[in-house]
C-alpha atoms as a PDB file:
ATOM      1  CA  UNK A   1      82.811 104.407 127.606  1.00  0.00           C
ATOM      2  CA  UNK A   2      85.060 102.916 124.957  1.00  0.00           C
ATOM      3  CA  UNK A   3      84.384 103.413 121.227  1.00  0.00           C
ATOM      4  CA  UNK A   4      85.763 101.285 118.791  1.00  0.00           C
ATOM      5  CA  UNK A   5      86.487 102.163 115.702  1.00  0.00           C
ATOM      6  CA  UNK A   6      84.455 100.585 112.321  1.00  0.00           C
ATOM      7  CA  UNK A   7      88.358  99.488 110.943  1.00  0.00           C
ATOM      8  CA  UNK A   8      88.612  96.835 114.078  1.00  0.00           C
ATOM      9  CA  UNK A   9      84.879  95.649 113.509  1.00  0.00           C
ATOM     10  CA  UNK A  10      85.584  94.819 109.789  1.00  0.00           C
ATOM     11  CA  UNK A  11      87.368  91.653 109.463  1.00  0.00           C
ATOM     12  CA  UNK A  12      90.892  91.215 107.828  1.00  0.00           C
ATOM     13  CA  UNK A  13      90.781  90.119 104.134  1.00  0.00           C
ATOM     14  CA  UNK A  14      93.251  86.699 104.237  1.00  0.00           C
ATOM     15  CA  UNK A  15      95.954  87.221 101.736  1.00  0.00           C
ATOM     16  CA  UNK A  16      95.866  84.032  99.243  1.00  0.00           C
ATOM     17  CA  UNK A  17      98.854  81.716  99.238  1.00  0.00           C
ATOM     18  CA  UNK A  18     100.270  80.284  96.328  1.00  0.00           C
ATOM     19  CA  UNK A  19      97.792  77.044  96.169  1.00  0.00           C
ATOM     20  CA  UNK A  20      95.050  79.027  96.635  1.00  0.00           C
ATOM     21  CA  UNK A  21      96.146  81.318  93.397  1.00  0.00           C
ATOM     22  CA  UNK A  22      97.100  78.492  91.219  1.00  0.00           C
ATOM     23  CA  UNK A  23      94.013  76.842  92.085  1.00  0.00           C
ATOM     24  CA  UNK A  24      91.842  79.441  91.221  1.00  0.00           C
ATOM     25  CA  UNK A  25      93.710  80.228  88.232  1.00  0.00           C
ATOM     26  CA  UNK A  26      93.654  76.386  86.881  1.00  0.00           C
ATOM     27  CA  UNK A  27      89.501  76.379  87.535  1.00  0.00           C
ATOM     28  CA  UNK A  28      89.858  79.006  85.040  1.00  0.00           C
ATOM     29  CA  UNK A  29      91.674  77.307  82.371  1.00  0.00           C
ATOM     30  CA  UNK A  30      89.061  74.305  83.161  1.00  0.00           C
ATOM     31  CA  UNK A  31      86.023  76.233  82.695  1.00  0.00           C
ATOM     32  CA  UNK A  32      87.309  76.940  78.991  1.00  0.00           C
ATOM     33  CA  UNK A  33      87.870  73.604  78.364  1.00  0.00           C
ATOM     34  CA  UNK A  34      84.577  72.901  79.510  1.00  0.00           C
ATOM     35  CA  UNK A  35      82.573  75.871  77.358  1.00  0.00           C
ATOM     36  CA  UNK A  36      84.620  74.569  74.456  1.00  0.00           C
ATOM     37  CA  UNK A  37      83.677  71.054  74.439  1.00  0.00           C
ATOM     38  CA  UNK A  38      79.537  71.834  75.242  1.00  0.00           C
ATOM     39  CA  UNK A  39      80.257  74.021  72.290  1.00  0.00           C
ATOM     40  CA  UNK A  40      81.455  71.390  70.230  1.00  0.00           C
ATOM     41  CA  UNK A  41      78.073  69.340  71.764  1.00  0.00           C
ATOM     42  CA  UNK A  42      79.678  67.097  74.396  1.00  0.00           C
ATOM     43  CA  UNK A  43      78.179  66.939  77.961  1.00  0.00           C
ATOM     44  CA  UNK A  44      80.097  67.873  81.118  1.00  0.00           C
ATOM     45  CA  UNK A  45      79.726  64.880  84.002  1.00  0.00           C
ATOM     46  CA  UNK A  46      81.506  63.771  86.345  1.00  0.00           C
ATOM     47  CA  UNK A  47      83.511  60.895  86.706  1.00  0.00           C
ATOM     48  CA  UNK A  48      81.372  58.819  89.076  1.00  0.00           C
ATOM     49  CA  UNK A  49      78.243  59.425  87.046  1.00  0.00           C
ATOM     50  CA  UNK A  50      79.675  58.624  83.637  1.00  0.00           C
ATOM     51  CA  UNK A  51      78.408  55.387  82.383  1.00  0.00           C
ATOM     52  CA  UNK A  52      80.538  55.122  79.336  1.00  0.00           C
ATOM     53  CA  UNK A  53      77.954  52.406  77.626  1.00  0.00           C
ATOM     54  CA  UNK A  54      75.405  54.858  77.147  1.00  0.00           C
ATOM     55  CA  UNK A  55      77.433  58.367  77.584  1.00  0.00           C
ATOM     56  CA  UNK A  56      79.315  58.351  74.534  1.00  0.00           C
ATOM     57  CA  UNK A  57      80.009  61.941  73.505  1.00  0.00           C
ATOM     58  CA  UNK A  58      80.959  63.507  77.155  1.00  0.00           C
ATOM     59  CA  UNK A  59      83.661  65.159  78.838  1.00  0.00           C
ATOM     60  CA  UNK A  60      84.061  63.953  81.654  1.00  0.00           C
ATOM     61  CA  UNK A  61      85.753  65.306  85.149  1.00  0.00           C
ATOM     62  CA  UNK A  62      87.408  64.001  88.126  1.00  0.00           C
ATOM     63  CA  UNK A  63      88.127  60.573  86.030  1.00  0.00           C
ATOM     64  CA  UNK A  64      89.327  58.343  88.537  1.00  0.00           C
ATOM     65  CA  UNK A  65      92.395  55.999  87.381  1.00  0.00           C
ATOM     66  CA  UNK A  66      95.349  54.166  89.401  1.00  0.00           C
ATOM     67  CA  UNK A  67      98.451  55.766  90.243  1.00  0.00           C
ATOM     68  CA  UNK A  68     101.486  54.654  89.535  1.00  0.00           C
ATOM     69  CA  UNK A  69     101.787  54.481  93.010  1.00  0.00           C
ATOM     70  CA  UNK A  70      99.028  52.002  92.757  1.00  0.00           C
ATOM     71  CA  UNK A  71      96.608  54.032  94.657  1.00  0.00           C
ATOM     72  CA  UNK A  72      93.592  56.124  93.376  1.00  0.00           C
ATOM     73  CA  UNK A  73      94.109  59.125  91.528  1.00  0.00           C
ATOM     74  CA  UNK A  74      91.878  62.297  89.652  1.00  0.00           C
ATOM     75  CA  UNK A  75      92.739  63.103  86.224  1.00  0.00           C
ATOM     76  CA  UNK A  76      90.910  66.947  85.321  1.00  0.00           C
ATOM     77  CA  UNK A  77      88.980  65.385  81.958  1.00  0.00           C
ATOM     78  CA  UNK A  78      88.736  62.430  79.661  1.00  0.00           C
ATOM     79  CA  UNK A  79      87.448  63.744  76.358  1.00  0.00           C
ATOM     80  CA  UNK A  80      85.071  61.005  75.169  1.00  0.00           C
ATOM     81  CA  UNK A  81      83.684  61.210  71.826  1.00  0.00           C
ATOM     82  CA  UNK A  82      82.082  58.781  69.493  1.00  0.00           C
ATOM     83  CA  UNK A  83      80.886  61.469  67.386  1.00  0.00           C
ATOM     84  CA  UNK A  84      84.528  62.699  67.094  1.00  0.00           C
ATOM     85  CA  UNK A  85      85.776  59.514  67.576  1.00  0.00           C
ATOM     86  CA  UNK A  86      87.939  61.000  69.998  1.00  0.00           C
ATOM     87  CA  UNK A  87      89.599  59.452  73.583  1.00  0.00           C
ATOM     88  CA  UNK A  88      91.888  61.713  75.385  1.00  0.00           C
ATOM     89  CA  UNK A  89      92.820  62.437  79.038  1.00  0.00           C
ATOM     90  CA  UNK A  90      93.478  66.184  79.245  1.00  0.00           C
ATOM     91  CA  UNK A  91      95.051  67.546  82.090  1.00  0.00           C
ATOM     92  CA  UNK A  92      95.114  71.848  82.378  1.00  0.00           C
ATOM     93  CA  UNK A  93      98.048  73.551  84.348  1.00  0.00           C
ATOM     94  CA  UNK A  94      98.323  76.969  85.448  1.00  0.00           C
ATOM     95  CA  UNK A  95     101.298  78.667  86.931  1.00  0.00           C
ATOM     96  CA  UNK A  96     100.945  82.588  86.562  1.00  0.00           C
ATOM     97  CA  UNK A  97     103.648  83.478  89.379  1.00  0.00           C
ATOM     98  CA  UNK A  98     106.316  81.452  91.284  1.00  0.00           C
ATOM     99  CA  UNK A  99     105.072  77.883  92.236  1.00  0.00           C
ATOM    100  CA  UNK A 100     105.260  74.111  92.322  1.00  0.00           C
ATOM    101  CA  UNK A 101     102.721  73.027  89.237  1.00  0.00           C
ATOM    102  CA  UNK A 102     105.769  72.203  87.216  1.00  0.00           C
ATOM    103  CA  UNK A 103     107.395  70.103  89.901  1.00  0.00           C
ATOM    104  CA  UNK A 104     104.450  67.876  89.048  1.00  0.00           C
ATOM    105  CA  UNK A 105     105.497  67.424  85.435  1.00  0.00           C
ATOM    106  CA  UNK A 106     107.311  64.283  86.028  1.00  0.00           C
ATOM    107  CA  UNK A 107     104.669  62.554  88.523  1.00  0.00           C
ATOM    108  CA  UNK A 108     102.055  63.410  85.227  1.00  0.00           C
ATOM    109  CA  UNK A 109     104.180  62.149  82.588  1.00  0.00           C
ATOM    110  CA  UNK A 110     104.791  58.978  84.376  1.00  0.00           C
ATOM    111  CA  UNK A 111     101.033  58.252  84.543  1.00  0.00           C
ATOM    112  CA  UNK A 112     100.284  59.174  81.561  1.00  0.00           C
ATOM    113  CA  UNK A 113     102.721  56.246  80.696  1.00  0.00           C
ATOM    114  CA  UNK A 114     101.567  53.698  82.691  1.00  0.00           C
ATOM    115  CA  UNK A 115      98.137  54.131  82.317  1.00  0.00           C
ATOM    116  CA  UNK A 116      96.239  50.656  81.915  1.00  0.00           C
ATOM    117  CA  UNK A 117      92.810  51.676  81.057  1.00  0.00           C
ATOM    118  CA  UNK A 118      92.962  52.482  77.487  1.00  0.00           C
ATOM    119  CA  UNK A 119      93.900  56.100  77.871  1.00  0.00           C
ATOM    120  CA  UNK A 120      97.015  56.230  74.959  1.00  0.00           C
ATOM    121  CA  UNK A 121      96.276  59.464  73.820  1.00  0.00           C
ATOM    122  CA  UNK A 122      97.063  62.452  76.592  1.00  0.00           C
ATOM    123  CA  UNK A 123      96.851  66.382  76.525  1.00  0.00           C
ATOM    124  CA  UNK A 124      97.950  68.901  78.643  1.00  0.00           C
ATOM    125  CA  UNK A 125      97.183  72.800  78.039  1.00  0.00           C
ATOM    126  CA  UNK A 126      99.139  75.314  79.720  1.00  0.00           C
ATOM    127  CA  UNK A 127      98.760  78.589  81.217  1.00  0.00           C
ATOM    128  CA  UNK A 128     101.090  81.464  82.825  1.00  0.00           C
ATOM    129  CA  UNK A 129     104.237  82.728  82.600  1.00  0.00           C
ATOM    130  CA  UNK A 130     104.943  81.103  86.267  1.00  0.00           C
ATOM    131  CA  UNK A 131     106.316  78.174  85.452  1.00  0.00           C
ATOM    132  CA  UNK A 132     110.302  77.743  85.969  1.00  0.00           C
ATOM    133  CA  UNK A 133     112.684  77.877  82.940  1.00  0.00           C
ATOM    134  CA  UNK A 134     113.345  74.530  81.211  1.00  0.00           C
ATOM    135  CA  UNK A 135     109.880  73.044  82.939  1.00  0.00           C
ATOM    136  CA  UNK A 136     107.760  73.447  79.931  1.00  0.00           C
ATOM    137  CA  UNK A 137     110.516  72.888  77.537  1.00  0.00           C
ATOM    138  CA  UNK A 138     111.032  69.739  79.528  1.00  0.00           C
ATOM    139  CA  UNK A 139     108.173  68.750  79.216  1.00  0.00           C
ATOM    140  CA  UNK A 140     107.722  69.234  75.299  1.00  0.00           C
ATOM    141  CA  UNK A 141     111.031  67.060  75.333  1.00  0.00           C
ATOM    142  CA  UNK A 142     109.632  64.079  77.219  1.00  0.00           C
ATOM    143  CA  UNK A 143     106.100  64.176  74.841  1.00  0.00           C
ATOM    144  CA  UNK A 144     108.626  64.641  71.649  1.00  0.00           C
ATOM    145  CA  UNK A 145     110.756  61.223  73.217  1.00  0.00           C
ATOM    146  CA  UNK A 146     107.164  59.444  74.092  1.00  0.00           C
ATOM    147  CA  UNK A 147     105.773  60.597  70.751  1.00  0.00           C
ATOM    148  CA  UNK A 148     108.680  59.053  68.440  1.00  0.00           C
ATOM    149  CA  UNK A 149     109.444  56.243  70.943  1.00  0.00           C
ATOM    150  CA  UNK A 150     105.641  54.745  70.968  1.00  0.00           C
ATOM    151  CA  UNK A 151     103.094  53.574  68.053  1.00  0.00           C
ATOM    152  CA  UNK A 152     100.427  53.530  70.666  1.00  0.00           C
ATOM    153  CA  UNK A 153     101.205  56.840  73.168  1.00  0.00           C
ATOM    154  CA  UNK A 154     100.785  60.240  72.323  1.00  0.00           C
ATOM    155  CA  UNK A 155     101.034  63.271  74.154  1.00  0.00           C
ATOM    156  CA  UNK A 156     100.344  66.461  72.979  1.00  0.00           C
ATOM    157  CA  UNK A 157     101.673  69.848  74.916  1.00  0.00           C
ATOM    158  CA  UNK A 158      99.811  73.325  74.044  1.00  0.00           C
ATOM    159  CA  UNK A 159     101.211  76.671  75.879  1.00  0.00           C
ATOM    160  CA  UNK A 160      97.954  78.533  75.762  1.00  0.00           C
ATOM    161  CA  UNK A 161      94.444  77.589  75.849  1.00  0.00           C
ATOM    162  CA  UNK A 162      94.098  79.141  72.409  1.00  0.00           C
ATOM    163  CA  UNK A 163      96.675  76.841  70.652  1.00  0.00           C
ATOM    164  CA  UNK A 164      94.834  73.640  72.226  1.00  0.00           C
ATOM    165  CA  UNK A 165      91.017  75.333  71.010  1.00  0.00           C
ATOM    166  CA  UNK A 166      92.427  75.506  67.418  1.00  0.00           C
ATOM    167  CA  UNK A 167      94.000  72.040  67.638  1.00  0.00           C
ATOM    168  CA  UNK A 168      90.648  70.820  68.883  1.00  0.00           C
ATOM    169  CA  UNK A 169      88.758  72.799  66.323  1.00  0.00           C
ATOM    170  CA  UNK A 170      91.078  71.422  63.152  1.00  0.00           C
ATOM    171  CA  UNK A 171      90.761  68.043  64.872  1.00  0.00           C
ATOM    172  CA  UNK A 172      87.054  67.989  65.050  1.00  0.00           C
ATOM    173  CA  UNK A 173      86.360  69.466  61.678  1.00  0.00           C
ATOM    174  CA  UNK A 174      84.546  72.550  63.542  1.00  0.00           C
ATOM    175  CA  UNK A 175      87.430  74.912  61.659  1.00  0.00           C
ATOM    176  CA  UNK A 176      85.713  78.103  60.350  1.00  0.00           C
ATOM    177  CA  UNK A 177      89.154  80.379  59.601  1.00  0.00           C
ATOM    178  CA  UNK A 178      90.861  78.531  56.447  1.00  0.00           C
ATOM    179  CA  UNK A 179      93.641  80.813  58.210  1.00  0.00           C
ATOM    180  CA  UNK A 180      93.104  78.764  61.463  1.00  0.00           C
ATOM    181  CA  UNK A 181      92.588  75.520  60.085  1.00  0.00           C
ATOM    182  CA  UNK A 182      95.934  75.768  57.912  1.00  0.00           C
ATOM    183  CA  UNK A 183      97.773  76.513  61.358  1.00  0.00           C
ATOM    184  CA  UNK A 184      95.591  74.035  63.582  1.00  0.00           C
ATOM    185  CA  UNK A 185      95.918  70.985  61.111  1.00  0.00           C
ATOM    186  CA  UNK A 186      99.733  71.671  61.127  1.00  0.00           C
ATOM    187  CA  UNK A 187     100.385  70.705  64.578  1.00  0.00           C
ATOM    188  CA  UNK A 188      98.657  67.292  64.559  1.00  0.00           C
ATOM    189  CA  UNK A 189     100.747  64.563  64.112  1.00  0.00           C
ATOM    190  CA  UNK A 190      98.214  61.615  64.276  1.00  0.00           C
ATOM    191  CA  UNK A 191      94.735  61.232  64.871  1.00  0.00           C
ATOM    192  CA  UNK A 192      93.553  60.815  68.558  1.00  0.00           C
ATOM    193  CA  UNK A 193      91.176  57.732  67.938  1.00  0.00           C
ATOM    194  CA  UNK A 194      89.548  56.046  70.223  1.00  0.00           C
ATOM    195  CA  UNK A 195      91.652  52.652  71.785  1.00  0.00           C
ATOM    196  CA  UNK A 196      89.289  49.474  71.047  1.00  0.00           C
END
């Protein structure tokens, strides 16, 4: 009679590969963004149940748009806000160790530039020290080129969650630090209003 030991019985833990991390890590980031905004009284839904007639102050996830590719594409969140008279697609990125987030950076910015439904005013909040050197700078170069270049596109780049929260709080008039709001109100350039 054979006994086998209780090590063989117990299955093998699957070491994550580097999607896997950076996916997990970028739900993260997104479930911030989402406490944030029900703090600031919008309502999470997702893109195929948003009726933007009647759901005015929302954030909304999954927002479907078209590629420039001309095929069908997910942005994270559209920010949607009568109340703050906000519209903004928001896209989060995390990249805590070695991976291919920022090789994305270009497909992003080119979407965010040929968008056709309305969507002028963009975000995206970073996260990690992952990302490879000159990818975020290029990136703050290209939304420094399509924020001089264009009266009617904006996009904003925060390194941290917390840089994009006090942006949003100075924004939104939800500033309770006069510290805060002096460095929040700072790093707007324009207004984010809503495209008629």
């Amino acid at each position: 009679m054979t006994v086998k030991s209780s090590q063989s019985q117990q299955p093998k833990k699957r070491k994550q590969g580097q999607g896997q991390r950076a996916n997990k890590n970028g739900k993260s980031l997104e479930t911030r963004l989402k406490r944030l905004m029900r703090q600031s009284g919008l309502k999470v839904v997702s893109g195929k149940d948003w009726n933007p007639k009647t759901m005015q102050n929302v954030l909304v996830t999954n927002y479907g748009f078209t590629t420039v590719y001309g095929c069908n594409g997910r942005r994270d969140f559209m920010i949607c806000s009568k109340k703050f008279n906000v519209r903004m697609w928001t896209e989060c990125r995390s990249q805590k160790k070695e991976g291919s987030v920022d090789e994305k950076f270009p497909y992003m910015v080119q979407n965010f530039l040929h968008a056709e439904d309305g969507e002028f005013h963009n975000a995206v909040i970073l996260e990690g020290a992952g990302f490879r050197p000159g990818a975020v700078g290029w990136l703050k170069n290209a939304a420094k080129s399509i924020n001089t270049c264009s009266l009617e596109r904006k996009l904003e780049v925060f390194e941290s969650f917390e840089s994009f929260e006090e942006w949003w709080l100075a924004l939104t008039h939800q500033v309770k630090s006069k510290k805060r709001a002096t460095h929040a109100v700072k790093t707007i350039k324009q207004p984010l209003l809503i495209s008629p």
